[in-house]
PDB file of N, CA and C in Angstrom:
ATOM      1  N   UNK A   1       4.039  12.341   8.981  1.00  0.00           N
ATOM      2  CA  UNK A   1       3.844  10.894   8.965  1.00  0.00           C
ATOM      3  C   UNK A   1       3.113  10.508   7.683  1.00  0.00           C
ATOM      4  N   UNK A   2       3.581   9.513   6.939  1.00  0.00           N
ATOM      5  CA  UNK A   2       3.020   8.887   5.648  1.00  0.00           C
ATOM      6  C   UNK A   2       1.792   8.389   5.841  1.00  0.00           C
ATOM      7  N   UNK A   3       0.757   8.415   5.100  1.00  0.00           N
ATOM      8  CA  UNK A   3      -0.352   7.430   5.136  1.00  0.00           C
ATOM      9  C   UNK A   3      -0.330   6.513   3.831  1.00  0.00           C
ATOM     10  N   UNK A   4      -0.209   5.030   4.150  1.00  0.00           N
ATOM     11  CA  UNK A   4      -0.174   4.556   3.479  1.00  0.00           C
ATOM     12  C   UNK A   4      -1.746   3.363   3.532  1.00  0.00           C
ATOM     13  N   UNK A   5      -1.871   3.781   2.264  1.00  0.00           N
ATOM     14  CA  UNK A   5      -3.479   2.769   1.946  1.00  0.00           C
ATOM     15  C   UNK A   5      -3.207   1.816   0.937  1.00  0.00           C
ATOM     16  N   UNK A   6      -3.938   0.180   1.940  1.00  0.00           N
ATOM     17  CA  UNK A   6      -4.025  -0.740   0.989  1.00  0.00           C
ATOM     18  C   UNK A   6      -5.264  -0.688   0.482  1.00  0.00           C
ATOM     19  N   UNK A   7      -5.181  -1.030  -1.182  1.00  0.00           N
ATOM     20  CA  UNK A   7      -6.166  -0.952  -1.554  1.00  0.00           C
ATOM     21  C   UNK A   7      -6.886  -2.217  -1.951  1.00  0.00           C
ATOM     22  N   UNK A   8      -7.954  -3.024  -1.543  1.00  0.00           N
ATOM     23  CA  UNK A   8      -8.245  -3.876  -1.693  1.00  0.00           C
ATOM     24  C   UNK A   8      -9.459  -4.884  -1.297  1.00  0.00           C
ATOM     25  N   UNK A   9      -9.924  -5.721  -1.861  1.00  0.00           N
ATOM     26  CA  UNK A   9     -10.616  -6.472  -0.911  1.00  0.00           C
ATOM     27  C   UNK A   9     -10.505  -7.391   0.363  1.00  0.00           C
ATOM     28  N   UNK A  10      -9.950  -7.254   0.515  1.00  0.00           N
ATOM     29  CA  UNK A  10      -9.181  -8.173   1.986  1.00  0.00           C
ATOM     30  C   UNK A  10      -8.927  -9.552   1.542  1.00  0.00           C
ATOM     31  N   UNK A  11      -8.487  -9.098   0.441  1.00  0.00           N
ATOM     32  CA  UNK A  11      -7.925 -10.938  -0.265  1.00  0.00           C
ATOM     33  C   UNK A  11      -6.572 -11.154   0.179  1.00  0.00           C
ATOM     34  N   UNK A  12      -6.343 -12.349  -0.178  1.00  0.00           N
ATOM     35  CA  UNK A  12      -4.898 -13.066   0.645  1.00  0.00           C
ATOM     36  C   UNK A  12      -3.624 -12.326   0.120  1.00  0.00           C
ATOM     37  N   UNK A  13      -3.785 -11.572  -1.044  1.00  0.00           N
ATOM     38  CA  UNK A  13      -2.318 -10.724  -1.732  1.00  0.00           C
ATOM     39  C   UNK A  13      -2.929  -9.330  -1.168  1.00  0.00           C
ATOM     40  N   UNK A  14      -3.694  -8.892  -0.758  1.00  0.00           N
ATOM     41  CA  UNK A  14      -3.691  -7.718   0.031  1.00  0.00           C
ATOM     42  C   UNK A  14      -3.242  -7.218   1.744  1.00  0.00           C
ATOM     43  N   UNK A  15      -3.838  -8.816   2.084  1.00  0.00           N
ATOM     44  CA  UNK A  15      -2.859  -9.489   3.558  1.00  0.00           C
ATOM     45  C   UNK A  15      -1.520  -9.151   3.481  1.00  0.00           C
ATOM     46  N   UNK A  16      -1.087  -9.513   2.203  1.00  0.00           N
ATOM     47  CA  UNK A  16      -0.112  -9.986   2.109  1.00  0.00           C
ATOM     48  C   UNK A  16       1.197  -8.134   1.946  1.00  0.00           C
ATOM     49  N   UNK A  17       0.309  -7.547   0.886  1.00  0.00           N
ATOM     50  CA  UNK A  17       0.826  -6.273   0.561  1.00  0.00           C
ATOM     51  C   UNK A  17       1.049  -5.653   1.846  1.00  0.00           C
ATOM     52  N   UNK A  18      -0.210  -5.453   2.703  1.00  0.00           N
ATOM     53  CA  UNK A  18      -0.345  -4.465   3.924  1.00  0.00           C
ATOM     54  C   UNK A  18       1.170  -5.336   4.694  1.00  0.00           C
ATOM     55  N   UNK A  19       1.269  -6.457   5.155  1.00  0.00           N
ATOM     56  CA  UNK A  19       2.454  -6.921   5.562  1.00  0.00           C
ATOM     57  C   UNK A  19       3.826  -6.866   5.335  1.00  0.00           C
ATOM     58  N   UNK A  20       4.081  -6.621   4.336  1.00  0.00           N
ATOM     59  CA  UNK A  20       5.057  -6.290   3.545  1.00  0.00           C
ATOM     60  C   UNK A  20       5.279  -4.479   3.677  1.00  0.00           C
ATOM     61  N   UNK A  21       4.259  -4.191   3.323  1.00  0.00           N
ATOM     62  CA  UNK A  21       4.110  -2.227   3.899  1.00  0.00           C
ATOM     63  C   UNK A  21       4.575  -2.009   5.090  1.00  0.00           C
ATOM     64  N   UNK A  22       4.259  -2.800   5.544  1.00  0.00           N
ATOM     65  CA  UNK A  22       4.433  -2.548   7.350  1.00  0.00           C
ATOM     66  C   UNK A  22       5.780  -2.762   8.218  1.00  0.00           C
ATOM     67  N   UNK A  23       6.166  -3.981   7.317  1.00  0.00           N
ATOM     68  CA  UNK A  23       7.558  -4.295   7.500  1.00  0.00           C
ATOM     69  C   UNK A  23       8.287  -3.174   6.496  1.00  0.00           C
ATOM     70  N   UNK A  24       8.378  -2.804   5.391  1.00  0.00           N
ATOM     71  CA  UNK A  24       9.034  -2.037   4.910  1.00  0.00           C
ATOM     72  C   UNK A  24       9.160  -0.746   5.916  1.00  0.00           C
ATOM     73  N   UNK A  25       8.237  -0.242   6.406  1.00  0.00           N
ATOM     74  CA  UNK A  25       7.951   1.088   7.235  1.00  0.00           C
ATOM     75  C   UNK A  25       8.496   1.237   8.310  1.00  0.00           C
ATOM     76  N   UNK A  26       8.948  -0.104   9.035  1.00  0.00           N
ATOM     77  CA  UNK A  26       9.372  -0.883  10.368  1.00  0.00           C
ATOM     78  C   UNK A  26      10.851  -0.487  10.253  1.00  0.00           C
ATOM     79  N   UNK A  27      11.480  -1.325   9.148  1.00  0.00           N
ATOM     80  CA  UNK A  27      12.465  -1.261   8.746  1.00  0.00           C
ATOM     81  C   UNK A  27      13.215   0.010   8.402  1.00  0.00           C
ATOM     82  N   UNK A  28      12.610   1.089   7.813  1.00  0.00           N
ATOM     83  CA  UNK A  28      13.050   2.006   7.653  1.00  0.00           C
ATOM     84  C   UNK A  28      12.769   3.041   8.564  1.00  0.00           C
ATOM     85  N   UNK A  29      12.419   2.841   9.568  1.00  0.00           N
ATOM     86  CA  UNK A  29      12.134   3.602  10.701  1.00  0.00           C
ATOM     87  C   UNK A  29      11.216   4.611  10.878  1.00  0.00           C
ATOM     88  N   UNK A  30      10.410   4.389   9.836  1.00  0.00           N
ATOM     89  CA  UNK A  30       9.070   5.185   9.631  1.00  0.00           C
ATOM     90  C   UNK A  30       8.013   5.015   9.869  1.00  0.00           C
ATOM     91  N   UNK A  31       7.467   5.921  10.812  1.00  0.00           N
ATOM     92  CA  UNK A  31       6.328   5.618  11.614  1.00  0.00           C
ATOM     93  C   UNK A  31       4.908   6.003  10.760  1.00  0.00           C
ATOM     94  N   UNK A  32       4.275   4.885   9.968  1.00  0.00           N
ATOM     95  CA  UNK A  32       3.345   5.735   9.330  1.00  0.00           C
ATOM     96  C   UNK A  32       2.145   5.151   9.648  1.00  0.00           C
ATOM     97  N   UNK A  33       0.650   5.735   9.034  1.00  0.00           N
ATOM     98  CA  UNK A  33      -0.893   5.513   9.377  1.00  0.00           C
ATOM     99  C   UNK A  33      -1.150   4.695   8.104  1.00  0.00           C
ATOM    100  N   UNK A  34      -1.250   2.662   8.497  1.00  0.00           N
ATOM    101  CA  UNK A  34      -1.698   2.124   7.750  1.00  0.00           C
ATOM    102  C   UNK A  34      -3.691   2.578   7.524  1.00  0.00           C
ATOM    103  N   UNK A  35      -3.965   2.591   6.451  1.00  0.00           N
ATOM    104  CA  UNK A  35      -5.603   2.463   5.792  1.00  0.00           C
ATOM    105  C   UNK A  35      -5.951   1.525   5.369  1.00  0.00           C
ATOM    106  N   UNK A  36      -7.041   0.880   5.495  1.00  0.00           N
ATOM    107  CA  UNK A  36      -7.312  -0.176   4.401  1.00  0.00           C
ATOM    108  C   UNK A  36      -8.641   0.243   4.009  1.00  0.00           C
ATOM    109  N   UNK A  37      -8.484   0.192   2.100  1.00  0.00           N
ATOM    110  CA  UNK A  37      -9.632   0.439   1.871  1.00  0.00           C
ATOM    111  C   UNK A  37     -10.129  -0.041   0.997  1.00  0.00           C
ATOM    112  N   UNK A  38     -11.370  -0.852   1.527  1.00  0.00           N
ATOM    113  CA  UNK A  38     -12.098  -2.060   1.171  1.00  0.00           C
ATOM    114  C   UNK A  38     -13.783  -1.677   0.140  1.00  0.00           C
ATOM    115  N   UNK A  39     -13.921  -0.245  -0.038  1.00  0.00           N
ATOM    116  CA  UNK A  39     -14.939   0.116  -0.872  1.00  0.00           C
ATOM    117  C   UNK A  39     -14.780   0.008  -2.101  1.00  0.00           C
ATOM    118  N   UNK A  40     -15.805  -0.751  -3.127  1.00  0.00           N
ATOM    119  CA  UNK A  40     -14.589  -0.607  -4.163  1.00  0.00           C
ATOM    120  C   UNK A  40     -15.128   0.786  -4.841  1.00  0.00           C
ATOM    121  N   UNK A  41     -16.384   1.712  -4.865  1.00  0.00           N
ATOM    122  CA  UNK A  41     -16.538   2.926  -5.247  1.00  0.00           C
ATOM    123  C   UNK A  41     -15.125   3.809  -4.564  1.00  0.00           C
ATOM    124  N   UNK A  42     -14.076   3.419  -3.993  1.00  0.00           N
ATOM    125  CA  UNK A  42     -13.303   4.530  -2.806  1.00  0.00           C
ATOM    126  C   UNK A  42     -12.214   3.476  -3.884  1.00  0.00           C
ATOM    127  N   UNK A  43     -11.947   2.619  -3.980  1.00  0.00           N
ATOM    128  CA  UNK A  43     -10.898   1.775  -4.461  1.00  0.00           C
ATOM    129  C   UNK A  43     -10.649   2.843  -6.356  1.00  0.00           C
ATOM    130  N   UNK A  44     -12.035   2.362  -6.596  1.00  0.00           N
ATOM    131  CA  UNK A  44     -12.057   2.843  -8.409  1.00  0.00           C
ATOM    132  C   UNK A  44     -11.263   4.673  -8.742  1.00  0.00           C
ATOM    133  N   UNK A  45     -11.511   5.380  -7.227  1.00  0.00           N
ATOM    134  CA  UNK A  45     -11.251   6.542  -7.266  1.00  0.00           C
ATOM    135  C   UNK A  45      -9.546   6.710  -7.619  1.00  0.00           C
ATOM    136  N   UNK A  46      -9.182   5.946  -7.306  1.00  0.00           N
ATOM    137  CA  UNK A  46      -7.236   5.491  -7.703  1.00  0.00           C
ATOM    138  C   UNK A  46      -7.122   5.420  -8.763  1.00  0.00           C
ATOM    139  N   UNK A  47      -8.350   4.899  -9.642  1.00  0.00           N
ATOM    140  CA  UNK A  47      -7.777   4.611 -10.996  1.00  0.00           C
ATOM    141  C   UNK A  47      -6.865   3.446 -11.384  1.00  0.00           C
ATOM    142  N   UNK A  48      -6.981   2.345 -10.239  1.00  0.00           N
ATOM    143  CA  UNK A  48      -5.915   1.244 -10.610  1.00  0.00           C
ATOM    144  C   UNK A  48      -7.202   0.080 -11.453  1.00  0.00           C
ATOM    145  N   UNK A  49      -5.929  -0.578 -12.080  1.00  0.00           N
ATOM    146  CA  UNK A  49      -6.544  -1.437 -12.895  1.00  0.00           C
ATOM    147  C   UNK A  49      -6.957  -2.521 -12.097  1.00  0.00           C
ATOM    148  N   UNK A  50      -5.852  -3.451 -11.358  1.00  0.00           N
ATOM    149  CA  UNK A  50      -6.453  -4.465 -10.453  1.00  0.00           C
ATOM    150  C   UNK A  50      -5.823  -4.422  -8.920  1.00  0.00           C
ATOM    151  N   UNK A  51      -6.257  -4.796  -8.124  1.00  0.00           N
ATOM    152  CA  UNK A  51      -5.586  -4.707  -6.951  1.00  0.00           C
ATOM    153  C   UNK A  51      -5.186  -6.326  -6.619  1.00  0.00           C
ATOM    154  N   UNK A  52      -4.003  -6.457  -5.593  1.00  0.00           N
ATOM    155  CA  UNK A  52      -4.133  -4.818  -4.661  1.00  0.00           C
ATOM    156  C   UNK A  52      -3.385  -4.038  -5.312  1.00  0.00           C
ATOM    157  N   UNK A  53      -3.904  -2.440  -4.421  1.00  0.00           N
ATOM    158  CA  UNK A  53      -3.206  -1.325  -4.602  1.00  0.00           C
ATOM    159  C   UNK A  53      -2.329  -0.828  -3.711  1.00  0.00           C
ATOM    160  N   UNK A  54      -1.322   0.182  -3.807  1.00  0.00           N
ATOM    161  CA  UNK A  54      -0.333   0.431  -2.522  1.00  0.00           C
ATOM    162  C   UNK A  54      -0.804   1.810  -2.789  1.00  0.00           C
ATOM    163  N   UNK A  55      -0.945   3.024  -2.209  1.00  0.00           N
ATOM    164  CA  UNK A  55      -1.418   4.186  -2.494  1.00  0.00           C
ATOM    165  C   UNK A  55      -0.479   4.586  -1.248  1.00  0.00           C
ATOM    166  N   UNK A  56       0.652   5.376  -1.137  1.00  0.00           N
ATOM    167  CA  UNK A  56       1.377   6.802  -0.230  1.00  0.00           C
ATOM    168  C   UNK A  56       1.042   7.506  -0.663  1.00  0.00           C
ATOM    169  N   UNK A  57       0.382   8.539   0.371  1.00  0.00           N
ATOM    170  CA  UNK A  57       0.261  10.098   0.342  1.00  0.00           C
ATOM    171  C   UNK A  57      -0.445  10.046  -0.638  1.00  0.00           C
ATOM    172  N   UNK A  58      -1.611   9.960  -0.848  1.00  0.00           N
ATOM    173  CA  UNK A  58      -2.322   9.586  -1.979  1.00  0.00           C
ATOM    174  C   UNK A  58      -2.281   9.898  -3.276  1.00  0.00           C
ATOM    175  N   UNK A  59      -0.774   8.651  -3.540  1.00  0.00           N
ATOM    176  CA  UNK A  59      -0.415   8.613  -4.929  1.00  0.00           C
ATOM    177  C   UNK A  59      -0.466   7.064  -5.139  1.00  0.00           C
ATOM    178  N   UNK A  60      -0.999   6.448  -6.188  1.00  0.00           N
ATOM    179  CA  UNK A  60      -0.659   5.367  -6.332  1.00  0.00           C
ATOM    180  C   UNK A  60       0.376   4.922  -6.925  1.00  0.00           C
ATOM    181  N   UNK A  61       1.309   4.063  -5.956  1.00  0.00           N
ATOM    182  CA  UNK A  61       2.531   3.869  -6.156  1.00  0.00           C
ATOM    183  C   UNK A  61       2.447   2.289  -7.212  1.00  0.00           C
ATOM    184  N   UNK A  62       1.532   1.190  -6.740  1.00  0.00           N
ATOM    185  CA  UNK A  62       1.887  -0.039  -7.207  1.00  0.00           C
ATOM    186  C   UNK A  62       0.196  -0.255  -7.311  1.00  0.00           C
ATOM    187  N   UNK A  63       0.055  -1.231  -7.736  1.00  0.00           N
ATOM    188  CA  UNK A  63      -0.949  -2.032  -8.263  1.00  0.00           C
ATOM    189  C   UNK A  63      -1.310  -3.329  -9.456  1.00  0.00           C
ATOM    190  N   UNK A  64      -1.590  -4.299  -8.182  1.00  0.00           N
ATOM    191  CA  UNK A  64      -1.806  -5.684  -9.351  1.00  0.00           C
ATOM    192  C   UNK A  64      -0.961  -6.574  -9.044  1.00  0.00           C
ATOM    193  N   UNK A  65       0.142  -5.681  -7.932  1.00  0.00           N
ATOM    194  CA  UNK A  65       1.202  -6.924  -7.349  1.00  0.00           C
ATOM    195  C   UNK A  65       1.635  -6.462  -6.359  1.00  0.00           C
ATOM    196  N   UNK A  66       2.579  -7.118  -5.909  1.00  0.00           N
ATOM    197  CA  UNK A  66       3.013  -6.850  -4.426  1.00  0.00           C
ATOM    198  C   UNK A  66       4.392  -6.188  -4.605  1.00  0.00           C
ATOM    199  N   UNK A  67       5.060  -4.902  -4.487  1.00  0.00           N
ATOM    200  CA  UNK A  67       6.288  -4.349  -4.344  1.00  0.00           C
ATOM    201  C   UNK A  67       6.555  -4.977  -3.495  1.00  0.00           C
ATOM    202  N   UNK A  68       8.095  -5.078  -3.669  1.00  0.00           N
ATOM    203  CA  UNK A  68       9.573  -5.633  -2.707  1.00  0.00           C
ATOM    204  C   UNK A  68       9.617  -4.661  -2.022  1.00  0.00           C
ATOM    205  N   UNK A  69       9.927  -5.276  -0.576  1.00  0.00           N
ATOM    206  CA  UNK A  69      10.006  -4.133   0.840  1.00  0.00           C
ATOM    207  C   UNK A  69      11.065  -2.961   0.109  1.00  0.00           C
ATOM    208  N   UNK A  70      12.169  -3.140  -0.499  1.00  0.00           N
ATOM    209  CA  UNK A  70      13.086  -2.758  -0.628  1.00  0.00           C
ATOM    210  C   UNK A  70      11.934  -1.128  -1.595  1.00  0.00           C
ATOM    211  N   UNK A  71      11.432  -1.726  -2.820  1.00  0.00           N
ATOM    212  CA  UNK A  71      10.693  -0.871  -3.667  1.00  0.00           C
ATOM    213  C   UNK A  71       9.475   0.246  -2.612  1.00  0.00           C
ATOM    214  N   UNK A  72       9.017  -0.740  -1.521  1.00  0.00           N
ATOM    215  CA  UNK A  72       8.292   0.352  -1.003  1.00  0.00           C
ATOM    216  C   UNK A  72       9.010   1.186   0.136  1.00  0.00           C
ATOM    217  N   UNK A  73      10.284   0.908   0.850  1.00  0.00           N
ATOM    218  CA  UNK A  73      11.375   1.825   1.551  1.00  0.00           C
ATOM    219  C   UNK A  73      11.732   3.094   0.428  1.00  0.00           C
ATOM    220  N   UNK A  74      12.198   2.779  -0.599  1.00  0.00           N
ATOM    221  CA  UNK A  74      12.395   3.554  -1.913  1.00  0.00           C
ATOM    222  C   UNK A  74      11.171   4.879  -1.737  1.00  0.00           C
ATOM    223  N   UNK A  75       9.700   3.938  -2.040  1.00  0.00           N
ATOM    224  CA  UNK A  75       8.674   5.243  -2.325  1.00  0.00           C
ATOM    225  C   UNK A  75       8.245   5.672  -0.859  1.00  0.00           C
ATOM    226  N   UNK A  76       9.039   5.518   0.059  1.00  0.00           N
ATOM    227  CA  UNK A  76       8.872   6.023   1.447  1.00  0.00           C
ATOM    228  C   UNK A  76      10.311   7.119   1.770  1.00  0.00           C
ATOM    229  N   UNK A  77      10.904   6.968   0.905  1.00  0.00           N
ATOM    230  CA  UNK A  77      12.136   8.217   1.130  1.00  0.00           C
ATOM    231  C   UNK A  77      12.908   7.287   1.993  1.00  0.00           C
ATOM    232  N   UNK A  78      13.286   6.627   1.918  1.00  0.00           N
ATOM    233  CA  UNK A  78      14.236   5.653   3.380  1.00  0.00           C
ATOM    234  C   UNK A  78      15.509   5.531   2.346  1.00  0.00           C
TER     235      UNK A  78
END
């Protein structure tokens, strides 16, 4: 099972990312363990420039915008 972590402050485009994750995951029939992670010492450890961040399997896939369901089915193997 994927773990997928939003990375972020619980701002309205991180709402927004985790929603979009979730539906992508839905959609592709993949049952995975949403994270949210709201530290930003735990955030900086990604190395992203701005969030939000999308982090699978702890790689960072996106950051600074919101991937198309379609883009995060893609980095989910679907």
């Amino acid at each position: 099972m994927p773990t997928i972590k939003i990375l972020g402050s619980g701002c309205a485009n991180c709402k927004k990312l985790e929603a979009v994750a979730r539906e992508a995951a839905a959609a592709a029939g993949v049952a995975a363990e949403f994270v949210k992670v709201t530290d930003m010492k735990d955030i900086l450890a990604y190395d992203l420039l701005s969030t939000p961040g999308l982090v699978i399997d702890e790689k960072l896939v996106a950051s600074g915008r919101i991937p198309t369901k379609a883009e995060i089915q893609q980095w989910l193997g679907a």
